[in-house]
Every structure is written in structure tokens, then in C-alpha cells.
N, C-alpha and C. Protein backbone atom coordinates (compact mmCIF):
# COMPACT_ATOMS: atom_id res chain seq x y z
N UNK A 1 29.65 -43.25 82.98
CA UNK A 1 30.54 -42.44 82.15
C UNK A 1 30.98 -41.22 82.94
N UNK A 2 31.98 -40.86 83.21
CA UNK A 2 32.57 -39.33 83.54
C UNK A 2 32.99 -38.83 82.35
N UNK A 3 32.23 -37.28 82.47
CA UNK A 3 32.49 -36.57 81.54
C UNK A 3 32.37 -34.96 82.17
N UNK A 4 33.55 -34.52 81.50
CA UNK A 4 33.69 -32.71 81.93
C UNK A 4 33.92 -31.78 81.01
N UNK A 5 33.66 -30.74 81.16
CA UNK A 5 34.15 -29.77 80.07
C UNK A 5 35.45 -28.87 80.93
N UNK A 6 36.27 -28.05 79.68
CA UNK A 6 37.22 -27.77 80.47
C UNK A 6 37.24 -26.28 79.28
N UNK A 7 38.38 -25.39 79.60
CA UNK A 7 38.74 -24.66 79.00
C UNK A 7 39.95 -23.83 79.39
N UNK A 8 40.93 -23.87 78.58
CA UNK A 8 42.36 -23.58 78.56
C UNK A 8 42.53 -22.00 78.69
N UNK A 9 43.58 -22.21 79.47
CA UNK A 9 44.74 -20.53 79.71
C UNK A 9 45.74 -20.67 78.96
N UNK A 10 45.89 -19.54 78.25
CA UNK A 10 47.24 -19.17 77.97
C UNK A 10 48.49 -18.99 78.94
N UNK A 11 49.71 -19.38 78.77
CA UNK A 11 50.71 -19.04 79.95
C UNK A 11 50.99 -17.99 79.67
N UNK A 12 50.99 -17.23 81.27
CA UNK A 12 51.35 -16.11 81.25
C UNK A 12 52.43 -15.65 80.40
N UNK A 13 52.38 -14.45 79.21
CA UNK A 13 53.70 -13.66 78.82
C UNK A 13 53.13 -12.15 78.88
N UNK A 14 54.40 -11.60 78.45
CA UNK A 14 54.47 -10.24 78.44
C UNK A 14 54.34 -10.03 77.16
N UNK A 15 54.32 -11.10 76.00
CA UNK A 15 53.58 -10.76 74.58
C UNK A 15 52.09 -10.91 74.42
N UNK A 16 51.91 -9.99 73.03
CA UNK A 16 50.51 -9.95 72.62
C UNK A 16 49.87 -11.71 72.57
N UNK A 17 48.97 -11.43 73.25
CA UNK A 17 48.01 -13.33 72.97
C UNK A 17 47.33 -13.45 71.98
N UNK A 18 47.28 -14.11 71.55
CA UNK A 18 46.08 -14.01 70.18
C UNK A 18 44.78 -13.91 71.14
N UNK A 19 43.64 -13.39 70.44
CA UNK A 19 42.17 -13.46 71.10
C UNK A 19 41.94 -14.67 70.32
N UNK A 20 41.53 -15.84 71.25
CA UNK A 20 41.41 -16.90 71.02
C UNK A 20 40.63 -17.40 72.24
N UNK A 21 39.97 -18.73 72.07
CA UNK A 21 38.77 -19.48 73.11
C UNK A 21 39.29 -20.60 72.70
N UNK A 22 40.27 -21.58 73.87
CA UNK A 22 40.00 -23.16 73.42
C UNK A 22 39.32 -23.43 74.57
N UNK A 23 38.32 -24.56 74.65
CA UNK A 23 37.67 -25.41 75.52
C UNK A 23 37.12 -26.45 74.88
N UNK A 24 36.26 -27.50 75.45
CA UNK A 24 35.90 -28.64 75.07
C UNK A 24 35.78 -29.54 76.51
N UNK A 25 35.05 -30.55 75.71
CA UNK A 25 34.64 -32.10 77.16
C UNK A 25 35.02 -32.78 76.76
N UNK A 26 35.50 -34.10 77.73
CA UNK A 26 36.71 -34.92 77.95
C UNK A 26 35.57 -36.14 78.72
N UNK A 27 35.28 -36.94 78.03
CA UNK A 27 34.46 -38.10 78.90
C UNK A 27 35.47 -39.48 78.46
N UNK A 28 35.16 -40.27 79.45
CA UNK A 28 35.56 -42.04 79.67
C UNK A 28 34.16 -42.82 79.72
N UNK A 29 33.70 -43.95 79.12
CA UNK A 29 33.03 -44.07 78.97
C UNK A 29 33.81 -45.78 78.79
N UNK A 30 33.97 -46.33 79.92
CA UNK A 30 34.19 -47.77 79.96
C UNK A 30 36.02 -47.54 79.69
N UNK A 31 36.31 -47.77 78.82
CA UNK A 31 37.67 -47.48 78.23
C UNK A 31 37.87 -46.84 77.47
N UNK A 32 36.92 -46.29 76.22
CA UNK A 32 36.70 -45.62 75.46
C UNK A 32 36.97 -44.07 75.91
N UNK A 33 37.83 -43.12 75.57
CA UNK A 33 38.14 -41.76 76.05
C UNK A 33 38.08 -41.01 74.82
N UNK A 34 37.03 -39.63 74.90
CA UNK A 34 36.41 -39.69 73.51
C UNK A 34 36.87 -37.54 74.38
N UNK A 35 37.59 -36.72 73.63
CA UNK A 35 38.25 -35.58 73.88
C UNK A 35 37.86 -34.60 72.85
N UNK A 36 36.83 -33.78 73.16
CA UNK A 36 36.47 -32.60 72.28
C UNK A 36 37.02 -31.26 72.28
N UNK A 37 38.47 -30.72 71.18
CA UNK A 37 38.85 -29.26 71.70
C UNK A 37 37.51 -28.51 70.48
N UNK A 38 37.71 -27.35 70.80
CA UNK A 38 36.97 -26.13 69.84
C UNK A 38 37.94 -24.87 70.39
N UNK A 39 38.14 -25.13 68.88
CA UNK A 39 38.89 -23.27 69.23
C UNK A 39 38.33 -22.30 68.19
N UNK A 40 38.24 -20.95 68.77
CA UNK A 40 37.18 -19.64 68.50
C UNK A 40 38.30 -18.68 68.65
N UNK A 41 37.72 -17.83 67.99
CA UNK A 41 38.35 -16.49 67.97
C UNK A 41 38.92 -15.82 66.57
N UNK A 42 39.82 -14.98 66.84
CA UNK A 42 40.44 -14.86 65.51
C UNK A 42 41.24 -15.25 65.10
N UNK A 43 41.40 -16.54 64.51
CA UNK A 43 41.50 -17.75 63.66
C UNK A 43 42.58 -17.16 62.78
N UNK A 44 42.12 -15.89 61.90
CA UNK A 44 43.24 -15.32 61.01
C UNK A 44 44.73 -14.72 61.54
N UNK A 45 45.16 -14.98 62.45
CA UNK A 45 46.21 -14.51 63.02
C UNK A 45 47.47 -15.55 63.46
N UNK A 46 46.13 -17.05 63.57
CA UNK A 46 47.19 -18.13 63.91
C UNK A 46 47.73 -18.94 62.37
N UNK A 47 48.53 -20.25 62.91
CA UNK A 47 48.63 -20.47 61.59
C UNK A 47 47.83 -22.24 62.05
N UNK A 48 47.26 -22.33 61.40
CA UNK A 48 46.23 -23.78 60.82
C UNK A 48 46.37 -24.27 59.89
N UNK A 49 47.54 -25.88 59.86
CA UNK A 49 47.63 -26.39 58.93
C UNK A 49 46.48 -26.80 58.06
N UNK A 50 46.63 -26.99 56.73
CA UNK A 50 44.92 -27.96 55.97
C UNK A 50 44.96 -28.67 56.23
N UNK A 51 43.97 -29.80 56.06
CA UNK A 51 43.85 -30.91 56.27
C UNK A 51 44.76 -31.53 54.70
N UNK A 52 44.69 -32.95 55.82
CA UNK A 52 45.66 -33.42 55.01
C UNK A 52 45.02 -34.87 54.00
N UNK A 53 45.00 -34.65 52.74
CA UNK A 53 44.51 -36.17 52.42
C UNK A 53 45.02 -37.82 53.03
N UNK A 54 45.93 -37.68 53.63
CA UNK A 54 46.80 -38.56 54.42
C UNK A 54 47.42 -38.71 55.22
N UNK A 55 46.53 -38.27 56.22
CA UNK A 55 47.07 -38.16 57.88
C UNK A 55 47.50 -39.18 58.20
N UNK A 56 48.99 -38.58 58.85
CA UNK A 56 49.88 -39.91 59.42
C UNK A 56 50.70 -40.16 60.67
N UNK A 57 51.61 -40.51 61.07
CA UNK A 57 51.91 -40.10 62.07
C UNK A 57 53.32 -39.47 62.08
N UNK A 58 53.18 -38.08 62.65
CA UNK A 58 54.72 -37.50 62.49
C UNK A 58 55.22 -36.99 64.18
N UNK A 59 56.53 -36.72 63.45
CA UNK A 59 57.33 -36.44 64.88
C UNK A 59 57.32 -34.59 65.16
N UNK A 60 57.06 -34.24 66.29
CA UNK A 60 57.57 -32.92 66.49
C UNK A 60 56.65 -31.88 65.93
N UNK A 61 55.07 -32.76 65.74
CA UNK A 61 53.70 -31.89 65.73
C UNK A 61 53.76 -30.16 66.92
N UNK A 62 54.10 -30.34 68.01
CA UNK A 62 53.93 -29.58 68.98
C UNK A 62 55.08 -28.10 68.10
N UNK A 63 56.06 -28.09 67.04
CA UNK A 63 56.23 -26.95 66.84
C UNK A 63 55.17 -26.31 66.19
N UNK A 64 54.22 -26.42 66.07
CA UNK A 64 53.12 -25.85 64.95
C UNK A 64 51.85 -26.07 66.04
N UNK A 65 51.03 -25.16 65.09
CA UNK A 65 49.47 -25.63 66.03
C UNK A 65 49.03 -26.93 66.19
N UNK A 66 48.73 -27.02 67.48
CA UNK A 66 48.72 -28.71 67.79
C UNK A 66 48.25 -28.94 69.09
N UNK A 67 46.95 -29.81 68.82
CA UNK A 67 46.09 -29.97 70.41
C UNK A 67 47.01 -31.10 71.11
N UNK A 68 46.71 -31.55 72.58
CA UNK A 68 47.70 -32.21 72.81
C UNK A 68 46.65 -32.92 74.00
N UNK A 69 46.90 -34.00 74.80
CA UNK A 69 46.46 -33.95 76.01
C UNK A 69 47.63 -35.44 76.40
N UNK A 70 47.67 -35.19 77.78
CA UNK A 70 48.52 -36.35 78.74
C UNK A 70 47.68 -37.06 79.50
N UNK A 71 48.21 -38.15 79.43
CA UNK A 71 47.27 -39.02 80.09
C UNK A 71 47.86 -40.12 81.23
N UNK A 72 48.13 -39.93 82.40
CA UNK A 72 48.56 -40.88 83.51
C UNK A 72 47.79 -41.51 84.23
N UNK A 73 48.15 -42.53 84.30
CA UNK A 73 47.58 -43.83 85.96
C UNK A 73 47.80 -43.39 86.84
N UNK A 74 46.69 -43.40 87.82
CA UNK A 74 46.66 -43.16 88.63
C UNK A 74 47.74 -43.26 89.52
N UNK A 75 48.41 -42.85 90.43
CA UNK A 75 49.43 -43.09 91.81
C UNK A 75 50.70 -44.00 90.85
N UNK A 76 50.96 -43.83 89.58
CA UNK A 76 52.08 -44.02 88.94
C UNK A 76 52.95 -43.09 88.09
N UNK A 77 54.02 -43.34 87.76
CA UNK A 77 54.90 -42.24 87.43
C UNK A 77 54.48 -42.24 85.45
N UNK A 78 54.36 -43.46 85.27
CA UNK A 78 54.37 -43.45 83.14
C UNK A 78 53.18 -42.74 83.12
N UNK A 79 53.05 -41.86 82.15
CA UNK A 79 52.28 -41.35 80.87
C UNK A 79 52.58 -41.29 79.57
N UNK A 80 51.74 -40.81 78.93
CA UNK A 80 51.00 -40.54 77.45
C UNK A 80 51.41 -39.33 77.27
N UNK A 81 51.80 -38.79 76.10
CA UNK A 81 51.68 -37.50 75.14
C UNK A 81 50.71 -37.99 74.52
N UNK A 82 49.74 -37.12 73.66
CA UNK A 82 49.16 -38.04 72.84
C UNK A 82 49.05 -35.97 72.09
N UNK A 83 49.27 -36.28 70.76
CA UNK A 83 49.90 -35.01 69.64
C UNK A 83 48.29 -35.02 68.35
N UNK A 84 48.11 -33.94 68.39
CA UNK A 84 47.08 -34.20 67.07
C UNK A 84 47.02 -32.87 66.10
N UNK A 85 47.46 -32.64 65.43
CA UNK A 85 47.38 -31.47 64.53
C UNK A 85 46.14 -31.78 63.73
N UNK A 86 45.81 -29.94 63.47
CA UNK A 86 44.82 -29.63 62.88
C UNK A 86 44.49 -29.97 61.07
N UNK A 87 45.82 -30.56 60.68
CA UNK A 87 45.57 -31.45 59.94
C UNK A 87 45.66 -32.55 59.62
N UNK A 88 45.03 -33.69 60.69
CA UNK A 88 45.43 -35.01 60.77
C UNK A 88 46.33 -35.71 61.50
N UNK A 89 47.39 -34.85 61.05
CA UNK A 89 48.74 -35.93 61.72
C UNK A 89 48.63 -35.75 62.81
N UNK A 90 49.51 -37.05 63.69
CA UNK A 90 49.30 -37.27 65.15
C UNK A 90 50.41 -38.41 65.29
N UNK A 91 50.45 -38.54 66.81
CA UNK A 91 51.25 -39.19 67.53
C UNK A 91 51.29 -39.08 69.02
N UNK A 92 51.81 -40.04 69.36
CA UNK A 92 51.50 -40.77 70.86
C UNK A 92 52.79 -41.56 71.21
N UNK A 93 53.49 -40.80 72.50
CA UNK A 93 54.43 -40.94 73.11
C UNK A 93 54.36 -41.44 74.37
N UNK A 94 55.29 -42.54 75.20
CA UNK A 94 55.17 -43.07 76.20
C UNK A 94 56.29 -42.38 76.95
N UNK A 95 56.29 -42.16 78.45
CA UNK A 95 57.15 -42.12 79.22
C UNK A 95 57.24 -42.72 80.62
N UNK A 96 58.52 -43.35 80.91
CA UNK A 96 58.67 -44.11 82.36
C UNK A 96 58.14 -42.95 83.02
N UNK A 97 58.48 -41.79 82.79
CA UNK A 97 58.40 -40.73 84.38
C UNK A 97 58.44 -39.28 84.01
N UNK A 98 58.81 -38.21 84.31
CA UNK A 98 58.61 -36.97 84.18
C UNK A 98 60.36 -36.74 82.79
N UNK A 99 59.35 -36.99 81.55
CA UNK A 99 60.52 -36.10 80.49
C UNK A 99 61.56 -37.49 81.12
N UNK A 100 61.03 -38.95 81.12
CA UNK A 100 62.12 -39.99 81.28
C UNK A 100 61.56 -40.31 80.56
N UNK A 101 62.39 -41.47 79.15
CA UNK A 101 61.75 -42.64 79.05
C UNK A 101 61.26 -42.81 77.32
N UNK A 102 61.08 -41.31 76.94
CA UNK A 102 60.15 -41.26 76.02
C UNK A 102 60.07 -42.15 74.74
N UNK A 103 59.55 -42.96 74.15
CA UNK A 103 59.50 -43.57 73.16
C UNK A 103 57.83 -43.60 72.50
N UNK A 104 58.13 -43.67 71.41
CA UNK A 104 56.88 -43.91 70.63
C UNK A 104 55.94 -44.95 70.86
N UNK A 105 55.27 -44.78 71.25
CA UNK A 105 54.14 -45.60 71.21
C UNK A 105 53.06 -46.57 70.47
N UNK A 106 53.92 -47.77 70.14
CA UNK A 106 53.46 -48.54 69.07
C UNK A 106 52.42 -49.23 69.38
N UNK A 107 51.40 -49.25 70.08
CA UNK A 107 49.97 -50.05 70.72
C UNK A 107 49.41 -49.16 69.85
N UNK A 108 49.58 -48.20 69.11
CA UNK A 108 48.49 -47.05 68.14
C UNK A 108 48.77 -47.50 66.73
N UNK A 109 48.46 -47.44 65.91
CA UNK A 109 49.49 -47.34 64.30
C UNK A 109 48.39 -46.34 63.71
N UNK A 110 47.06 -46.14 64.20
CA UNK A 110 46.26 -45.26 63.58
C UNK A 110 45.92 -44.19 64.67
N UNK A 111 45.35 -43.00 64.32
CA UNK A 111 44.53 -42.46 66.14
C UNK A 111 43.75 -41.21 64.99
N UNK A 112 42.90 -41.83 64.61
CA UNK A 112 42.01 -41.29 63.26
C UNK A 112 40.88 -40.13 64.42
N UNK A 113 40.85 -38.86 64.07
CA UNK A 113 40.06 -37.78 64.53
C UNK A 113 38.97 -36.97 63.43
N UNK A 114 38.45 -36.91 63.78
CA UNK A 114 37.03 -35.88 63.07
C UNK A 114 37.92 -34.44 63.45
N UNK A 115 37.95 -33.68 62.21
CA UNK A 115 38.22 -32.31 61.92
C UNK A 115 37.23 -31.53 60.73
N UNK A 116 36.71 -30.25 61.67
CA UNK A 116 35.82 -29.35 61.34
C UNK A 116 36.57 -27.77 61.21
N UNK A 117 36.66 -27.56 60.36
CA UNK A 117 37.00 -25.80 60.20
C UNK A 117 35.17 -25.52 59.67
N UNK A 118 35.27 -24.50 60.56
CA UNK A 118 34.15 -23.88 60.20
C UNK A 118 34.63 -22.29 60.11
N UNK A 119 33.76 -21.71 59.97
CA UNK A 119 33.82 -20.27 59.61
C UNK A 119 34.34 -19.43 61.02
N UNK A 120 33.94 -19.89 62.38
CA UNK A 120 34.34 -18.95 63.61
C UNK A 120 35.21 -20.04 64.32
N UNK A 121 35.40 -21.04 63.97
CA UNK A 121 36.39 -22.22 64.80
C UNK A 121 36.52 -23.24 63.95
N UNK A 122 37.09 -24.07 64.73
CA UNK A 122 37.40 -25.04 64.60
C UNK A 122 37.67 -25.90 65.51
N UNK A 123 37.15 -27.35 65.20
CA UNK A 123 36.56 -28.66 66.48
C UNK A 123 37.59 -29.83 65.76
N UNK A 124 37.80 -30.35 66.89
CA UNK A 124 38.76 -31.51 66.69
C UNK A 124 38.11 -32.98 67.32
N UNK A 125 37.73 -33.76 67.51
CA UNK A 125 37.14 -34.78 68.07
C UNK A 125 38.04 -36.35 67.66
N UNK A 126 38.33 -36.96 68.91
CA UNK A 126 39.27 -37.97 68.93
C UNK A 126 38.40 -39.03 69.99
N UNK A 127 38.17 -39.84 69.33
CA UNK A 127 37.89 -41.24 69.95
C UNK A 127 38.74 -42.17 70.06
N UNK A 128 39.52 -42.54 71.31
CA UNK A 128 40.41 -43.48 71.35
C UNK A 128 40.19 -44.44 72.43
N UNK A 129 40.51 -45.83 71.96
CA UNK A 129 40.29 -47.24 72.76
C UNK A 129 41.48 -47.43 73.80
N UNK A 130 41.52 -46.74 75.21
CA UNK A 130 42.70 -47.22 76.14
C UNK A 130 43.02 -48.60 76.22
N UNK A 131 42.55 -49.57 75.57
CA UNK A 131 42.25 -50.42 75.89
C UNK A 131 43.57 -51.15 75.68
N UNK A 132 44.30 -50.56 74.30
CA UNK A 132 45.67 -50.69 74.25
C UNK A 132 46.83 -50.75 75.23
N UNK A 133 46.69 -49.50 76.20
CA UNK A 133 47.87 -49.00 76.73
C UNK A 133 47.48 -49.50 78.10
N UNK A 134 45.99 -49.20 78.78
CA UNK A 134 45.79 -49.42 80.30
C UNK A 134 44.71 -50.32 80.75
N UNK A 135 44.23 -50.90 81.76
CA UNK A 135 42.96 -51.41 81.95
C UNK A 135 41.82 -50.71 81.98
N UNK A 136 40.58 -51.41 81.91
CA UNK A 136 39.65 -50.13 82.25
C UNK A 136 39.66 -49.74 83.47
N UNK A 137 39.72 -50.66 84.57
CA UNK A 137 39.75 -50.59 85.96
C UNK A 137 40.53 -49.88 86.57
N UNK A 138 41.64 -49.12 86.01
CA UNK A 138 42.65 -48.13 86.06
C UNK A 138 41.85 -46.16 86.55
N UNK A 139 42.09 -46.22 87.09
CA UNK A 139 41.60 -44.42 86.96
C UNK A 139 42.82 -43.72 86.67
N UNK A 140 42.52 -42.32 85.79
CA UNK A 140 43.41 -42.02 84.85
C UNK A 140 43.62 -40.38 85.51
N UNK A 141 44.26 -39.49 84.82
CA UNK A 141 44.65 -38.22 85.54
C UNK A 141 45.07 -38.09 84.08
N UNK A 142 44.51 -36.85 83.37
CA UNK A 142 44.99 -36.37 82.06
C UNK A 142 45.15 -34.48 82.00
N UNK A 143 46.04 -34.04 81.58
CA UNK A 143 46.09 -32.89 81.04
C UNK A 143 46.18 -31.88 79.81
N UNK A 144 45.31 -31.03 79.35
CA UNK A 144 44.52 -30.87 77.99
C UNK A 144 45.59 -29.52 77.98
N UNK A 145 46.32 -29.70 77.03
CA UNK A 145 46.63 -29.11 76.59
C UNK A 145 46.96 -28.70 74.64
N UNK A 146 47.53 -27.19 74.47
CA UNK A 146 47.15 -26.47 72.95
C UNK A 146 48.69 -25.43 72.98
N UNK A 147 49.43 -26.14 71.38
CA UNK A 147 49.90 -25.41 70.88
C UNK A 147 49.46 -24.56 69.81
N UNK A 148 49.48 -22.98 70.45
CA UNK A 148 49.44 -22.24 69.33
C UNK A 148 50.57 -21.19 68.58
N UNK A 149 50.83 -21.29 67.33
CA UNK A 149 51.83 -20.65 66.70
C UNK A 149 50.66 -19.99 65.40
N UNK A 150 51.54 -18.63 66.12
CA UNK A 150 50.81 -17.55 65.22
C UNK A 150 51.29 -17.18 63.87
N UNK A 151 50.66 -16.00 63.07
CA UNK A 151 51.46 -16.00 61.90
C UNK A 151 52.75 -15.29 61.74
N UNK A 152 53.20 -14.81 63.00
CA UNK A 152 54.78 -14.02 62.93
C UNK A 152 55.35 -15.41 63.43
N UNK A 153 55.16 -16.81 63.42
CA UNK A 153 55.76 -17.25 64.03
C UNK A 153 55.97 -17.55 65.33
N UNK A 154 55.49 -16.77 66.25
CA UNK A 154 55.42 -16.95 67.54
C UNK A 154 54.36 -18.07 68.78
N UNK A 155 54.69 -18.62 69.50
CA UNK A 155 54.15 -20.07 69.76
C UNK A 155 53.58 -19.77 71.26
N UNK A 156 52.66 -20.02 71.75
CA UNK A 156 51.78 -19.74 72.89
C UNK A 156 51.24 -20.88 73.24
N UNK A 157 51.12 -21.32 74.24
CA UNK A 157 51.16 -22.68 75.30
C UNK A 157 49.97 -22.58 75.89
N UNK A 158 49.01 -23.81 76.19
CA UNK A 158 47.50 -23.08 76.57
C UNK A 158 47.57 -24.23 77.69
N UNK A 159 46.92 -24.37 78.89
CA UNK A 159 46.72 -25.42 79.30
C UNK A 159 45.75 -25.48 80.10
N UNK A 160 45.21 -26.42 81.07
CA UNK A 160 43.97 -26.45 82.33
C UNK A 160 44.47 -25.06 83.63
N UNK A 161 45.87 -25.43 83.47
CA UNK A 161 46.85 -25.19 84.41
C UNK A 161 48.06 -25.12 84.30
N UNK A 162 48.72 -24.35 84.84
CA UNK A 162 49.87 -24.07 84.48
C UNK A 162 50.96 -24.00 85.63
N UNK A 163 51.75 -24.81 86.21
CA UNK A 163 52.00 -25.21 87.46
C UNK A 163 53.61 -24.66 87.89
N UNK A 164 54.19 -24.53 86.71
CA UNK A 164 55.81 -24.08 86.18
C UNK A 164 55.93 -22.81 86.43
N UNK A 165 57.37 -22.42 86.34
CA UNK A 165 57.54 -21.02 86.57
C UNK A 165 58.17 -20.87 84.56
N UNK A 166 58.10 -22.52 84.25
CA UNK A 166 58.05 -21.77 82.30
C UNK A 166 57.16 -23.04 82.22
N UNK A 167 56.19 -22.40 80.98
CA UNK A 167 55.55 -23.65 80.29
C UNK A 167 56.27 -24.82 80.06
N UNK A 168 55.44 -25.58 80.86
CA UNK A 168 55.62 -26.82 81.28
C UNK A 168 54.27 -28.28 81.07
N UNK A 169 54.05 -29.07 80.05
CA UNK A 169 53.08 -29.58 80.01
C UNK A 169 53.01 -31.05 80.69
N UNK A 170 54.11 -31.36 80.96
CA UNK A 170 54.82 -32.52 81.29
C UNK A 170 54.71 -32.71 83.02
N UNK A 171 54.29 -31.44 83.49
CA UNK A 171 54.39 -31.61 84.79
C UNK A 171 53.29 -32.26 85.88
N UNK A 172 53.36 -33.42 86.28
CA UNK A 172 52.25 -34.40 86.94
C UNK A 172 51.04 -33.29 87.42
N UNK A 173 51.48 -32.09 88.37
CA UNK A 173 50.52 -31.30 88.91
C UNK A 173 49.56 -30.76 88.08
N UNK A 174 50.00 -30.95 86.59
CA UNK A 174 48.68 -30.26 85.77
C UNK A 174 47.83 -31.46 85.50
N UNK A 175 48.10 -32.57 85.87
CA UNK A 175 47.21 -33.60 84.94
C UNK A 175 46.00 -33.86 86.19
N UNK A 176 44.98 -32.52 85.92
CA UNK A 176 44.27 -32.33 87.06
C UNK A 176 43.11 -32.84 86.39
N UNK A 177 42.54 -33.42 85.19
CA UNK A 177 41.31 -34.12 85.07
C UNK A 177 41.71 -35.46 85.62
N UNK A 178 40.43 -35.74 86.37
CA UNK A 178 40.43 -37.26 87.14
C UNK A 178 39.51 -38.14 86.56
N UNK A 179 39.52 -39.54 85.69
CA UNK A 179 38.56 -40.21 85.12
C UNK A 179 39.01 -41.18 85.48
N UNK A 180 37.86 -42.06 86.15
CA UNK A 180 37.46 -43.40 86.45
C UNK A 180 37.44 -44.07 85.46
């Protein structure tokens, strides 16, 4: 099994950041890719959808708070979006190449996550079967990234890395976790 923990930067601005902590571990475990965020801090400032009795899959999660991570093959150009809001809904996007290509990703129809609000955070936990999209024998290159939108409205970009001269999540150089 490879497994790491990681923990996200905000992209640089010249606005106020929320005081906030995302991190979490990211293991592969055969094909199985099982992605833990936790985010800390002061919680009352962002905005956190509820949970939803009927999480489904929607389009255009990333304007709102919304964990995210990319996921590419090795020494190839296609990846994964893969979208999960803090209340349920989610979605998973394919692309030939960099912001080419994009279409929805119908090998998923479910991508069911464990969601915890607790009193100082909140944990997101996603178990998903690659087994759909890649081989196991494949080694993968993924990048963890977090939309956050606060309560004035304002939206802050978190990532491993940040490789752009503007937030940029899409860009191959961040998809710096390596799993076998």
C-alpha cells in the first residue's frame, strides 16, 4: 500500500485568508484509492453546505466549498477532476489533456463519501475503486486540492502546490503525489 499525508497552501493573495488547516492522507491500496481531507480552524467564517439527504451528482461544485483532487497516469496527458462537496454532492470529470477534452465521467454513477462536521472541523473520507477508469498496474500522479468560499463570498484556492502565476489546479506540475 502507499500511503502519505499531505497538507494544503493557500494561493498566494493580497486578501485576508481565512485561519484555516486543510490536510489529510491519500493511500492506494491495490486499486482501491481511499483520500482523507480534515479541515480546522475557524469554520464560522467559511460557508459549509449541510449535508444533504440526497447526495447526487452536480455540475460546477468548485463555485462553493469543495474538496477536489486530480488524478493522472503516469507519462500520459488524460486526467480526472474528481469534485466532492461538503454536502454530498460530487462529480468526476475526464480530460484528453490540460483543460482539453472535458466530459463527464460516466464509469462513476455513485462516488458515496463519509462526512463528519464536528465541533473544530470537519473530515471528508472517499473510498473509490480505480478500477473503473485505470489498471491497477498503472502508477498514478494526483493533486489534492480545496475550494474555499467564505461568508462575504469570497473564494480561496488551497493546493499541495501551486505552480501558476494564477490559481491553477489543472496544471500537470502540481499533480506531485506519486502512487503505485
Amino acid at each position: 500500500m502507499n500511503h502519505q499525508t499531505f497538507s494544503l497552501q493557500p494561493f498566494p493573495s493580497t486578501k485576508s485568508l481565512p485561519n484555516l488547516k486543510i490536510a489529510g492522507n491519500i493511500a492506494r491500496n491495490g486499486n482501491k484509492l481511499t483520500i482523507c481531507n480534515m479541515l480546522g480552524g475557524d469554520l464560522k467564517e467559511i460557508v459549509i453546505p449541510p449535508p444533504s439527504n440526497t447526495p447526487s451528482r452536480k455540475h460546477e461544485l468548485w463555485q462553493d466549498t469543495c474538496f477536489e483532487f486530480f488524478l493522472g497516469i503516469k507519462d500520459s496527458a488524460r486526467y480526472w477532476e474528481f469534485n466532492l462537496s461538503p454536502a454530498g454532492h460530487w462529480n468526476v470529470y475526464r480530460f484528453d489533456g490540460y483543460r482539453q477534452g472535458m466530459q463527464e465521467e460516466k464509469a462513476f454513477t455513485i462516488l458515496p463519501c463519509n462526512i463528519q462536521n464536528q465541533t473544530n472541523g470537519l473530515i471528508l473520507v472517499l473510498d473509490v475503486d480505480l478500477d473503473k477508469i485505470i489498471s491497477v498496474e498503472q502508477a498514478i500522479e494526483v493533486a489534492i486540492t480545496t475550494v474555499i468560499k467564505d461568508k462575504d463570498g469570497e473564494i480561496t484556492y488551497w493546493a499541495l502546490t501551486h505552480q501558476g502565476a494564477e490559481a491553477d489546479f489543472h496544471l500537470r506540475d502540481s499533480f506531485i503525489v506519486e502512487l503505485c
